[in-house]
PDB file of N, CA and C in Angstrom:
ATOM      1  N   UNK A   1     -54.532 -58.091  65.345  1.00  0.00           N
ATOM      2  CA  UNK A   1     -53.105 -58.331  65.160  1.00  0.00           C
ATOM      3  C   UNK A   1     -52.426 -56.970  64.983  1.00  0.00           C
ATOM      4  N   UNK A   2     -51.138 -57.064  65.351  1.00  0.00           N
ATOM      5  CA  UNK A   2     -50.673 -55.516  65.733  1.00  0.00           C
ATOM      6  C   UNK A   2     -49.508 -55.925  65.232  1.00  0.00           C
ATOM      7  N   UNK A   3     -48.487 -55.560  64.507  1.00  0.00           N
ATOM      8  CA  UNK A   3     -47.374 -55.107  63.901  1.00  0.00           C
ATOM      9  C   UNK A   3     -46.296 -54.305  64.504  1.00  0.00           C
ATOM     10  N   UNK A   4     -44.830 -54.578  64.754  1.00  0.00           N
ATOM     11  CA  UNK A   4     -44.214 -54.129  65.057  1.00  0.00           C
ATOM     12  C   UNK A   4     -43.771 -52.337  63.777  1.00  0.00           C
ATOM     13  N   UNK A   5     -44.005 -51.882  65.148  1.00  0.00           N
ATOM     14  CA  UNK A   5     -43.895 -50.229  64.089  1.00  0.00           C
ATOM     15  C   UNK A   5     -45.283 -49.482  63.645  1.00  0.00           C
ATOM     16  N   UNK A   6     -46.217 -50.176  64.451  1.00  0.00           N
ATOM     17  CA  UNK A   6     -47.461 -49.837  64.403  1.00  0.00           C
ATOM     18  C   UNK A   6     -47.814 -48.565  64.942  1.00  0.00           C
ATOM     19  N   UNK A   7     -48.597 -47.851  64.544  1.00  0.00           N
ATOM     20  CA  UNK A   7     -48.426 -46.420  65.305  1.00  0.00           C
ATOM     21  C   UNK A   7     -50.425 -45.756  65.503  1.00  0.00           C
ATOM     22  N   UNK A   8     -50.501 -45.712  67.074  1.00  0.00           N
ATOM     23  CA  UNK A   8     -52.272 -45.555  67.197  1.00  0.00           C
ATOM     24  C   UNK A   8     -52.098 -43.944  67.523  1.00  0.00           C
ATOM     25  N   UNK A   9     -52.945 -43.494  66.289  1.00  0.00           N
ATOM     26  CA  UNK A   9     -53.446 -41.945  66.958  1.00  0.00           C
ATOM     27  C   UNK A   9     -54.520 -42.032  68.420  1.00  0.00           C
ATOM     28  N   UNK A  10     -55.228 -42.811  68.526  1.00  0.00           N
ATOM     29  CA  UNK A  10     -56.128 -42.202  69.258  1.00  0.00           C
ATOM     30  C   UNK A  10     -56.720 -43.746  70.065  1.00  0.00           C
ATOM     31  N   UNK A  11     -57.196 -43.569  71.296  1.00  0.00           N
ATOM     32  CA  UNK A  11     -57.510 -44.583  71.584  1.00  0.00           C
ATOM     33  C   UNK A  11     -56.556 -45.682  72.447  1.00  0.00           C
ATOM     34  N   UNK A  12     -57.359 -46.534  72.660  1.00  0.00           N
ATOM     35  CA  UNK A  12     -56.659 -47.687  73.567  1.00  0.00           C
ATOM     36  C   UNK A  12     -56.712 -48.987  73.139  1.00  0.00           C
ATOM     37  N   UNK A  13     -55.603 -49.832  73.675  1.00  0.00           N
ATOM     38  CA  UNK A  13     -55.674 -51.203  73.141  1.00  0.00           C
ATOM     39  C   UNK A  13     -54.521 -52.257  74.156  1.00  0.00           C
ATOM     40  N   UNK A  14     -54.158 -53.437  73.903  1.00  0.00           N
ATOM     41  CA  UNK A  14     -54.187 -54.346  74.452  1.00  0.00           C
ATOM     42  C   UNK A  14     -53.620 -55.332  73.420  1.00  0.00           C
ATOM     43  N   UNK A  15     -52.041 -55.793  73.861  1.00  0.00           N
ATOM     44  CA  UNK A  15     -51.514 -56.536  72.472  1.00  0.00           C
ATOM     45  C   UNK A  15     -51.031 -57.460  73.644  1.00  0.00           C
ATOM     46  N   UNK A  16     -51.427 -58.873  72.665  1.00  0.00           N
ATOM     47  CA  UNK A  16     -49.786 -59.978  73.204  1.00  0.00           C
ATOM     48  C   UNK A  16     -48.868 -60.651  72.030  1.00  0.00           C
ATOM     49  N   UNK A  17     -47.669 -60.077  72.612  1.00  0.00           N
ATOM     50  CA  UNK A  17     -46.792 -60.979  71.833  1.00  0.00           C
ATOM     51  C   UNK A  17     -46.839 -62.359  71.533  1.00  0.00           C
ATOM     52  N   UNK A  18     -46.625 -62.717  70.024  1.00  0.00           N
ATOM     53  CA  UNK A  18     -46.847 -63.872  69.582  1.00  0.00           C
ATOM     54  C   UNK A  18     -45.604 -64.328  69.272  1.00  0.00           C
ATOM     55  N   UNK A  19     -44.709 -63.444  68.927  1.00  0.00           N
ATOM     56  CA  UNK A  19     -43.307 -63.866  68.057  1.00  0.00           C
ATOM     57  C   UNK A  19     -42.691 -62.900  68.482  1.00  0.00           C
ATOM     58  N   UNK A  20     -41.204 -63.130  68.194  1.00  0.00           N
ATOM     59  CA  UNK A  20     -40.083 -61.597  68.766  1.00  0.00           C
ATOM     60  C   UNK A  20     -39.037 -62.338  67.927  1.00  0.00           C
ATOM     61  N   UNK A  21     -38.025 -61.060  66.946  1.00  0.00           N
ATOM     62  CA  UNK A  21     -36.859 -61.621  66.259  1.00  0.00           C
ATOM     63  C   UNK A  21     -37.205 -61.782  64.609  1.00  0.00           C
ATOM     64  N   UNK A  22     -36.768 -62.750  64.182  1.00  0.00           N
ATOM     65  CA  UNK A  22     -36.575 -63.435  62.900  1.00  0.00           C
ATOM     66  C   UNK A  22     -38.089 -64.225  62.964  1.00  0.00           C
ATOM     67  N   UNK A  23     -38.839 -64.394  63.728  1.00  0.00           N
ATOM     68  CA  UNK A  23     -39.979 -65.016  63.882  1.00  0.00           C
ATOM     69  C   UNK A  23     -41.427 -64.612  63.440  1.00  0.00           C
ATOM     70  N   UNK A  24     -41.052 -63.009  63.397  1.00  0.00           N
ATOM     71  CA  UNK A  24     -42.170 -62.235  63.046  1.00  0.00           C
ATOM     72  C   UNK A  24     -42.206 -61.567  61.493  1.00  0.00           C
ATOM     73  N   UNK A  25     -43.670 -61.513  61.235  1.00  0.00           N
ATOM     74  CA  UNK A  25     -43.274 -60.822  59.646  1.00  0.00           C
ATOM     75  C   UNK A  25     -42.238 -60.174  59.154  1.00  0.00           C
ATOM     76  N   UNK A  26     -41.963 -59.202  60.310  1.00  0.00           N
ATOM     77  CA  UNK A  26     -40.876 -58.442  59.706  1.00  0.00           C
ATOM     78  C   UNK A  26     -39.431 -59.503  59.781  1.00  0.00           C
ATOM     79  N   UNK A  27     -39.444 -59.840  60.525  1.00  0.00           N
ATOM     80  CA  UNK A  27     -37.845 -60.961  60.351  1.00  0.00           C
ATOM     81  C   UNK A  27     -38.037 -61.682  59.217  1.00  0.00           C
ATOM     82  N   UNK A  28     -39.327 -62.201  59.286  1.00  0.00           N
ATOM     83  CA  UNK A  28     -39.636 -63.335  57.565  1.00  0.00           C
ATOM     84  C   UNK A  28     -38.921 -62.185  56.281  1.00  0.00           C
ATOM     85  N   UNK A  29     -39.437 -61.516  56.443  1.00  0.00           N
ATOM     86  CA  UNK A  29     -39.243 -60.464  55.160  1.00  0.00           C
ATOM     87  C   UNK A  29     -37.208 -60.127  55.191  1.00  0.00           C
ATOM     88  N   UNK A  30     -37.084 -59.674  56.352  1.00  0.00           N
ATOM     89  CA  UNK A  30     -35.823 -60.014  56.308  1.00  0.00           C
ATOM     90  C   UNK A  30     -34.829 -61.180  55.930  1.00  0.00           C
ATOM     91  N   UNK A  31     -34.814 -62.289  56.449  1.00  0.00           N
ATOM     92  CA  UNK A  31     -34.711 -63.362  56.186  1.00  0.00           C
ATOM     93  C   UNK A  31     -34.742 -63.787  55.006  1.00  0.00           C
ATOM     94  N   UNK A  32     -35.826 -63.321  54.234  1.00  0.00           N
ATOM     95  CA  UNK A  32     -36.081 -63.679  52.554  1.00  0.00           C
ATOM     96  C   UNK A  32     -34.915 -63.319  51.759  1.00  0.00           C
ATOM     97  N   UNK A  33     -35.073 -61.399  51.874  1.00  0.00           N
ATOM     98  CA  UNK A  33     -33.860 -60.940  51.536  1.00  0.00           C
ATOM     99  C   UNK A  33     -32.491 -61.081  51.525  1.00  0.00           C
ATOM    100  N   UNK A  34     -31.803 -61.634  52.602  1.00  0.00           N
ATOM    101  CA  UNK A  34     -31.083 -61.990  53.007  1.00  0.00           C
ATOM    102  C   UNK A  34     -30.245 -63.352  51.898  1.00  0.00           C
ATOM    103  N   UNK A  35     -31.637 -64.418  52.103  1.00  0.00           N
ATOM    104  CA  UNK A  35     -31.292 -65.353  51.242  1.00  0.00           C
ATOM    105  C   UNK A  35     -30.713 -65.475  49.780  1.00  0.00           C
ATOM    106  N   UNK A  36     -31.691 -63.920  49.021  1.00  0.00           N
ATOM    107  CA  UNK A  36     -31.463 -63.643  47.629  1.00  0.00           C
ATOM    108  C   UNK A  36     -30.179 -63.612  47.186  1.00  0.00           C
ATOM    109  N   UNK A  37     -29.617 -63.943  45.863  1.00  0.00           N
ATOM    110  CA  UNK A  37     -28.122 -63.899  45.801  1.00  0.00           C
ATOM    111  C   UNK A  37     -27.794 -62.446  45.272  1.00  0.00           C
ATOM    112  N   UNK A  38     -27.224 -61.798  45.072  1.00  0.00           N
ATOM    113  CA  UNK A  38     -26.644 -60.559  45.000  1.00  0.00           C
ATOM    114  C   UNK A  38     -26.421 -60.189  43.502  1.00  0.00           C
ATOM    115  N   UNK A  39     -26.804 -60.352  42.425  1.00  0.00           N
ATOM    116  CA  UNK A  39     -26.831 -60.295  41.316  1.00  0.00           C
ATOM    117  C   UNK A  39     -26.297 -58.777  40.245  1.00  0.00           C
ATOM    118  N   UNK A  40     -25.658 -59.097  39.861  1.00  0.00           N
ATOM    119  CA  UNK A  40     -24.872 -57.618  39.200  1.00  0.00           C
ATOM    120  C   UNK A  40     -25.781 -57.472  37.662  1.00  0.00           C
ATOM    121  N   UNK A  41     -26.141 -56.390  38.227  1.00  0.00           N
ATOM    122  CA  UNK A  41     -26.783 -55.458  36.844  1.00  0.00           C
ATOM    123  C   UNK A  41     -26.152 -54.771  35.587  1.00  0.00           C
ATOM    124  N   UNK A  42     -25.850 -55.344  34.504  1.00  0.00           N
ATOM    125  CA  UNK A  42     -25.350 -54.741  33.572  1.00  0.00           C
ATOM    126  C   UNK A  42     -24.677 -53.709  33.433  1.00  0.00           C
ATOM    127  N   UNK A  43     -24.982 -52.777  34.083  1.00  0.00           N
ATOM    128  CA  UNK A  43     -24.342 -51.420  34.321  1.00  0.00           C
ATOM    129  C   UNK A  43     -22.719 -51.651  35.181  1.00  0.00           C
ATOM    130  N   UNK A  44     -23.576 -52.784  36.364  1.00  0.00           N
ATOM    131  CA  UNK A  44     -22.623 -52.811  37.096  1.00  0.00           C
ATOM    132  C   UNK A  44     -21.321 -53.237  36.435  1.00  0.00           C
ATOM    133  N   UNK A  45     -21.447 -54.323  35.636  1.00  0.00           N
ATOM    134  CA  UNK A  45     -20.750 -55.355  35.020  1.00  0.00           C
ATOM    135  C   UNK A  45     -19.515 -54.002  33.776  1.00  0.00           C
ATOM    136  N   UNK A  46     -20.739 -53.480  33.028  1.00  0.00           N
ATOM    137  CA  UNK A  46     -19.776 -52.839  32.261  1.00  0.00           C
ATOM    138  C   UNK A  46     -18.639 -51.356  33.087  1.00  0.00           C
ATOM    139  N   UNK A  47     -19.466 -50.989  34.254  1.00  0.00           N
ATOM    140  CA  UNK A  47     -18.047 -50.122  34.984  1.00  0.00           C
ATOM    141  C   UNK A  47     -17.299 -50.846  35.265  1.00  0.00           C
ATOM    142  N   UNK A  48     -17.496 -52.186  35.576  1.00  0.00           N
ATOM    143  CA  UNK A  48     -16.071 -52.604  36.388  1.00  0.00           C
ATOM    144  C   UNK A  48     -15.220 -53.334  34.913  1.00  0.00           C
ATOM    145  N   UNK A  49     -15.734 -53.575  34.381  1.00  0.00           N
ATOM    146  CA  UNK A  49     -14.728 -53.411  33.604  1.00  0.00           C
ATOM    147  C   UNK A  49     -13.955 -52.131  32.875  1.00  0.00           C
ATOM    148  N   UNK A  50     -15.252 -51.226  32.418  1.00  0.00           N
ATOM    149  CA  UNK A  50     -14.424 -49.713  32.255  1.00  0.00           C
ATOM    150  C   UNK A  50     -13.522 -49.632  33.606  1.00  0.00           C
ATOM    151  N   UNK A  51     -13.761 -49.722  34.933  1.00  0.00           N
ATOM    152  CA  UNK A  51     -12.533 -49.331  35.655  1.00  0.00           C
ATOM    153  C   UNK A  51     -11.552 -50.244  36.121  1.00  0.00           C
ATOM    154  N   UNK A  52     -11.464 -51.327  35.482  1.00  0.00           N
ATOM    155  CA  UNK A  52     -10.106 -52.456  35.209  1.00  0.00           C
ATOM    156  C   UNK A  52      -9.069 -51.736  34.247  1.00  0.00           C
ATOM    157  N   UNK A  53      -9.899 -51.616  32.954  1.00  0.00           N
ATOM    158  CA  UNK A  53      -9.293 -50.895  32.040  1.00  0.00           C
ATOM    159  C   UNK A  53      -8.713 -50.058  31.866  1.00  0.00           C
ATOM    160  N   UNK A  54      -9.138 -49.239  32.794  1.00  0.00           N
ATOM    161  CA  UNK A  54      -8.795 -47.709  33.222  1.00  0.00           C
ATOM    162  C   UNK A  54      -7.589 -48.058  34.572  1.00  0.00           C
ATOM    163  N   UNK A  55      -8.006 -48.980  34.860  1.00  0.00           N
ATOM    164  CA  UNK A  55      -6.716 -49.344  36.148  1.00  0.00           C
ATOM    165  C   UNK A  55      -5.261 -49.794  35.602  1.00  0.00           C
ATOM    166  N   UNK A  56      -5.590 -50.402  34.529  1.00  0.00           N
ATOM    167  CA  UNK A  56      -4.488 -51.110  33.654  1.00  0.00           C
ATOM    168  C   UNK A  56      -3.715 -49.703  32.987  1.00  0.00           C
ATOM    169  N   UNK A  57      -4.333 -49.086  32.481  1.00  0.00           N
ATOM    170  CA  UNK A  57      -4.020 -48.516  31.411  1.00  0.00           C
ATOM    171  C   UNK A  57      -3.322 -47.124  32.217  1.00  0.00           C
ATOM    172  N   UNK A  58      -3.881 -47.038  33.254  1.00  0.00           N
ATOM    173  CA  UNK A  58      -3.077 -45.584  34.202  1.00  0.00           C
ATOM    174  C   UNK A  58      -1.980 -46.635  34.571  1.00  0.00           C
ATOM    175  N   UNK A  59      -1.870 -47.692  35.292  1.00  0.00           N
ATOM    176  CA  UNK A  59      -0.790 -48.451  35.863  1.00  0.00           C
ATOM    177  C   UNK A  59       0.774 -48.448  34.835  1.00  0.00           C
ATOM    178  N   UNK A  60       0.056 -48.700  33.389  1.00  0.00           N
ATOM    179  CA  UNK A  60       1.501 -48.925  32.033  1.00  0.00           C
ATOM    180  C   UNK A  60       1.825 -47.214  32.405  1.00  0.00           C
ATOM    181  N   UNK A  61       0.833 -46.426  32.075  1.00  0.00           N
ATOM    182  CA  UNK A  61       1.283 -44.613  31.803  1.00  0.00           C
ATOM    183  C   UNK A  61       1.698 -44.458  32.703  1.00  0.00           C
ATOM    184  N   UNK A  62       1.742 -45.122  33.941  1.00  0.00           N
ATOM    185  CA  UNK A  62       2.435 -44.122  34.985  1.00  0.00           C
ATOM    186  C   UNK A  62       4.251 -44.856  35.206  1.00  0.00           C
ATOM    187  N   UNK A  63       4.013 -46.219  35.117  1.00  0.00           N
ATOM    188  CA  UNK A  63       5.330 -46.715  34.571  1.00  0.00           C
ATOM    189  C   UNK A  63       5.940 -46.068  33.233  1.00  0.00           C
ATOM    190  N   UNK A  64       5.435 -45.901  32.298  1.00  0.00           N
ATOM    191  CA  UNK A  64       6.070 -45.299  31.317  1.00  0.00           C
ATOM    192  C   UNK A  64       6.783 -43.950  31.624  1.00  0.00           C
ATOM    193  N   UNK A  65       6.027 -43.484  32.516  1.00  0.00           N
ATOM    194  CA  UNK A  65       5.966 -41.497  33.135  1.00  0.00           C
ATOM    195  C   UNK A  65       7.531 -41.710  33.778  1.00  0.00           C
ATOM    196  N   UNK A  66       7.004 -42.451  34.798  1.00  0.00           N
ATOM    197  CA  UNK A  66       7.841 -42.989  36.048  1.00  0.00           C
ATOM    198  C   UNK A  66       9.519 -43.184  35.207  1.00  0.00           C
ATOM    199  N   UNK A  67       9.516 -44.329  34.166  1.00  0.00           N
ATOM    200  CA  UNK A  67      10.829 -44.650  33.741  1.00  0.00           C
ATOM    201  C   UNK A  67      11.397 -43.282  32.589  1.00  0.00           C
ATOM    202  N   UNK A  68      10.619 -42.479  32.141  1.00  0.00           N
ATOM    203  CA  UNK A  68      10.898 -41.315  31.367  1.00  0.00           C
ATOM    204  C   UNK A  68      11.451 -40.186  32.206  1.00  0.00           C
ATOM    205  N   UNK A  69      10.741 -39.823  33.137  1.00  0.00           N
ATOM    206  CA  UNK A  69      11.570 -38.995  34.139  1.00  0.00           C
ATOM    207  C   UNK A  69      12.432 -39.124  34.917  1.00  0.00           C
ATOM    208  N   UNK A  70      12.945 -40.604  35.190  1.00  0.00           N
ATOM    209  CA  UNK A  70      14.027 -41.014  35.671  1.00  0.00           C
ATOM    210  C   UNK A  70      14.864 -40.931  34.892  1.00  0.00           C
ATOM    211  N   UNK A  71      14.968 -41.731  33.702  1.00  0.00           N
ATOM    212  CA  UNK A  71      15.962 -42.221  33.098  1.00  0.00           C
ATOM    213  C   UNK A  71      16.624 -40.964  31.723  1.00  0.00           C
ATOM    214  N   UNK A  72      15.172 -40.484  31.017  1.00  0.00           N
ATOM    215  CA  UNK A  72      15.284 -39.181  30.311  1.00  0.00           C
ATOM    216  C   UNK A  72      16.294 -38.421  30.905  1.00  0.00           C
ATOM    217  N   UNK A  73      14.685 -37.380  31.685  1.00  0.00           N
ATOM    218  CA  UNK A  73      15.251 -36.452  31.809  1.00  0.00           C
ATOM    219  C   UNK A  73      16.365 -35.638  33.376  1.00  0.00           C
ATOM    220  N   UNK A  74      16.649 -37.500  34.345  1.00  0.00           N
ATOM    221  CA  UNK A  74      17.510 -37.189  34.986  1.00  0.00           C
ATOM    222  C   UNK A  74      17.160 -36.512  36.625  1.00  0.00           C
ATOM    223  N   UNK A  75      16.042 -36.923  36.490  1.00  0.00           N
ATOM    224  CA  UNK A  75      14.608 -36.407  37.761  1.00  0.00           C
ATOM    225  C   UNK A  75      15.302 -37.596  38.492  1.00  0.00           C
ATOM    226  N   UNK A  76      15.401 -36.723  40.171  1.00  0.00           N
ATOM    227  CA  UNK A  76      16.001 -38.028  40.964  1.00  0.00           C
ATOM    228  C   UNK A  76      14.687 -39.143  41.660  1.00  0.00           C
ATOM    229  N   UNK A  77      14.533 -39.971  41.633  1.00  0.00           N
ATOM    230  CA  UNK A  77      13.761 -41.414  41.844  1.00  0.00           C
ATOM    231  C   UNK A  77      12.616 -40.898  42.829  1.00  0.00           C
ATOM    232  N   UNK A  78      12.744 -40.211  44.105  1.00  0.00           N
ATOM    233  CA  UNK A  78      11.392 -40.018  44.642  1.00  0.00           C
ATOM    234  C   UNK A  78      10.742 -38.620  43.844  1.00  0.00           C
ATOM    235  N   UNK A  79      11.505 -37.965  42.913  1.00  0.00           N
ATOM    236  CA  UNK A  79      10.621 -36.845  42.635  1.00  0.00           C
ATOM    237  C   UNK A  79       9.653 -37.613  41.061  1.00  0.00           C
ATOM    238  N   UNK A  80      10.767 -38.345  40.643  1.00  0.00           N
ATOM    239  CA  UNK A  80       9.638 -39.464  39.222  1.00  0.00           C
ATOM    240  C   UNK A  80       8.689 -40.065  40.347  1.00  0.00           C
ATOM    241  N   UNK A  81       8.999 -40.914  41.802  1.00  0.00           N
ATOM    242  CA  UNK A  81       7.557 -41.805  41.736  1.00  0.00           C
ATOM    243  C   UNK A  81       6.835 -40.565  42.189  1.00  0.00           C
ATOM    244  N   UNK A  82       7.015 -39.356  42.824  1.00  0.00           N
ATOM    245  CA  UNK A  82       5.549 -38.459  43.171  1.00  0.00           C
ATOM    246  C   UNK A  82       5.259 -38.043  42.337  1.00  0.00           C
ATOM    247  N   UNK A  83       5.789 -38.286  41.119  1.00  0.00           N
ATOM    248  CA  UNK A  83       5.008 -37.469  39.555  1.00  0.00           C
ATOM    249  C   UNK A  83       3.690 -38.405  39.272  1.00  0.00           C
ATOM    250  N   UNK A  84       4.811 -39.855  39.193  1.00  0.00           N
ATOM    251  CA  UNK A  84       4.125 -40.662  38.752  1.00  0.00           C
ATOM    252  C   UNK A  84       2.870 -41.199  39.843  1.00  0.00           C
ATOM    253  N   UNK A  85       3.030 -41.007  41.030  1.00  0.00           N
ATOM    254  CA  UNK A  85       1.876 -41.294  41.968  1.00  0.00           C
ATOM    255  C   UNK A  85       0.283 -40.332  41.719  1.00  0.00           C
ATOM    256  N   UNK A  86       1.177 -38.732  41.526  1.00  0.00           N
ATOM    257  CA  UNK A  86       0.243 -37.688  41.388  1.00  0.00           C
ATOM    258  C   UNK A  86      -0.504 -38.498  39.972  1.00  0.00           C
ATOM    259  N   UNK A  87      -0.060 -38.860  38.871  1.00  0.00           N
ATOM    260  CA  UNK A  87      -0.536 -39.120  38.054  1.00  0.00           C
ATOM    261  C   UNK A  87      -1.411 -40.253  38.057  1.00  0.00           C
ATOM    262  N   UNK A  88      -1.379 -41.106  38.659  1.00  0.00           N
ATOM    263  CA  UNK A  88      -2.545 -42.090  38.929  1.00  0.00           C
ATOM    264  C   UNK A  88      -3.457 -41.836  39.679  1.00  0.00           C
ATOM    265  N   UNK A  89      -3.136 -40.841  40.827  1.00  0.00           N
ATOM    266  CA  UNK A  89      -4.153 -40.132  41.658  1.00  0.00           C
ATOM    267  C   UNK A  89      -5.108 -39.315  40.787  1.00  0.00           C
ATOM    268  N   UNK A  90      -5.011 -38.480  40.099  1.00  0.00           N
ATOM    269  CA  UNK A  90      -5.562 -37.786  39.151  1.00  0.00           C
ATOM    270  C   UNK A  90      -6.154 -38.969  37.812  1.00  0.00           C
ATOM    271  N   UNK A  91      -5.894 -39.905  37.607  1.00  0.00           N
ATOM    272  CA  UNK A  91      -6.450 -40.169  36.157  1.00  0.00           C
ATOM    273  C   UNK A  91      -7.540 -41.442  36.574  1.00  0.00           C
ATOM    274  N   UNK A  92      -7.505 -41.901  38.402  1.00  0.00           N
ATOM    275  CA  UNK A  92      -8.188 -42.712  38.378  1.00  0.00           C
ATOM    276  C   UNK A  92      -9.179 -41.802  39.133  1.00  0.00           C
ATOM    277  N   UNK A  93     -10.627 -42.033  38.340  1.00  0.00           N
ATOM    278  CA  UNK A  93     -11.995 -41.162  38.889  1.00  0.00           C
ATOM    279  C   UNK A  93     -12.820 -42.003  40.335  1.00  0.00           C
ATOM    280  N   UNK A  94     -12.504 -41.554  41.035  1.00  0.00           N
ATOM    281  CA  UNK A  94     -13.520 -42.555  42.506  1.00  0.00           C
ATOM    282  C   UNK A  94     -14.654 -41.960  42.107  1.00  0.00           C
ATOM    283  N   UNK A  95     -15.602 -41.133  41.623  1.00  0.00           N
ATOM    284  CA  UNK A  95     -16.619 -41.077  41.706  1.00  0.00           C
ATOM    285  C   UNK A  95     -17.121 -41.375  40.444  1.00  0.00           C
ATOM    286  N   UNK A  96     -16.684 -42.135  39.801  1.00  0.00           N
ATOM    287  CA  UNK A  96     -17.504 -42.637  38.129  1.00  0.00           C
ATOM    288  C   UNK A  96     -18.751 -43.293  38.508  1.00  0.00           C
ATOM    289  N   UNK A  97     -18.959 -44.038  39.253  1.00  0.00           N
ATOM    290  CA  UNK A  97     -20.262 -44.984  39.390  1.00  0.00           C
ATOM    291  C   UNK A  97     -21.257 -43.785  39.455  1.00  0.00           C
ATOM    292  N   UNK A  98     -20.775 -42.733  40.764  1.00  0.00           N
ATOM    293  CA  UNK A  98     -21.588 -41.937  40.584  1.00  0.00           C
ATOM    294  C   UNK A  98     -22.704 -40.956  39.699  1.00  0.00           C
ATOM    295  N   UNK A  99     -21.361 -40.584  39.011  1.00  0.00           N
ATOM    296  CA  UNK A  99     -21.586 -39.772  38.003  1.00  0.00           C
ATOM    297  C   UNK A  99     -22.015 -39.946  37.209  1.00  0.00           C
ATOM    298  N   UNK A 100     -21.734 -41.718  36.207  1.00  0.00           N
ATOM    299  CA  UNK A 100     -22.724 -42.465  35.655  1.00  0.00           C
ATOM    300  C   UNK A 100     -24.034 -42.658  36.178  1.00  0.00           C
ATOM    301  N   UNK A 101     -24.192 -42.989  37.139  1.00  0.00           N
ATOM    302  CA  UNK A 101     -25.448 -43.025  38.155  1.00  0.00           C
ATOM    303  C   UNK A 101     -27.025 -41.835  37.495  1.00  0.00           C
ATOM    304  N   UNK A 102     -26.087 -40.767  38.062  1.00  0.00           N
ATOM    305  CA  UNK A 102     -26.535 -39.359  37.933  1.00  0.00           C
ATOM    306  C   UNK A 102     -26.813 -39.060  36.633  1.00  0.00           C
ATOM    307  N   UNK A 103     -26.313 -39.610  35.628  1.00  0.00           N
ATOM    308  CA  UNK A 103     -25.976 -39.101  34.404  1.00  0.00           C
ATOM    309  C   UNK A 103     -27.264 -39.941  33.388  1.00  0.00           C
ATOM    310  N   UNK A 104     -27.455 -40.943  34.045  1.00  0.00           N
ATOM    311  CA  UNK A 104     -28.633 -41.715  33.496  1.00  0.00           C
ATOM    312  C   UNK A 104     -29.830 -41.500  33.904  1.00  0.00           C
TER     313      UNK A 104
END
């Protein structure tokens, strides 16, 4: 029996196909996987909530930013929302999973 991905140093041989696809070990094994449900790991569970939290909480500060430099100190409306845009750009981290990742 010969295996797809089989590899002969030396020598000669003589195969017949029995199966092709989802039919053969390797598709079974696929297939299995496939079926499994997708299950979130603790870790996972507590970033996404650290970055809800963190989504919420830049969203109020940058409204707060946003209505202070308008209304304060008299900043005309597109120069408060690019303050306030820069400021959510900067306070939300895209690479936290990572870095947590790395960090463990």
């Amino acid at each position: 029996m010969v295996f797809s991905g089989t590899i002969v140093t030396k020598g000669r041989g003589k195969a017949v196909v029995c199966a092709i696809g989802m039919d053969t070990e390797i598709g079974k094994i696929a297939e299995m996987m496939q079926e499994t449900p997708d299950k979130k790991t603790n870790l996972e569970k507590k970033l996404n909530g650290l970055s809800k939290g963190l989504g919420i909480a830049t969203v109020f500060i940058c409204i707060i930013i946003f209505l202070t430099y308008f209304f304060v100190r008299d900043i005309e409306i597109h120069e408060a929302f690019l303050i306030a845009v820069a400021l959510a750009v900067a306070a939300i981290p895209e690479g936290l999973p990572a870095v947590v990742t790395i960090s463990l």
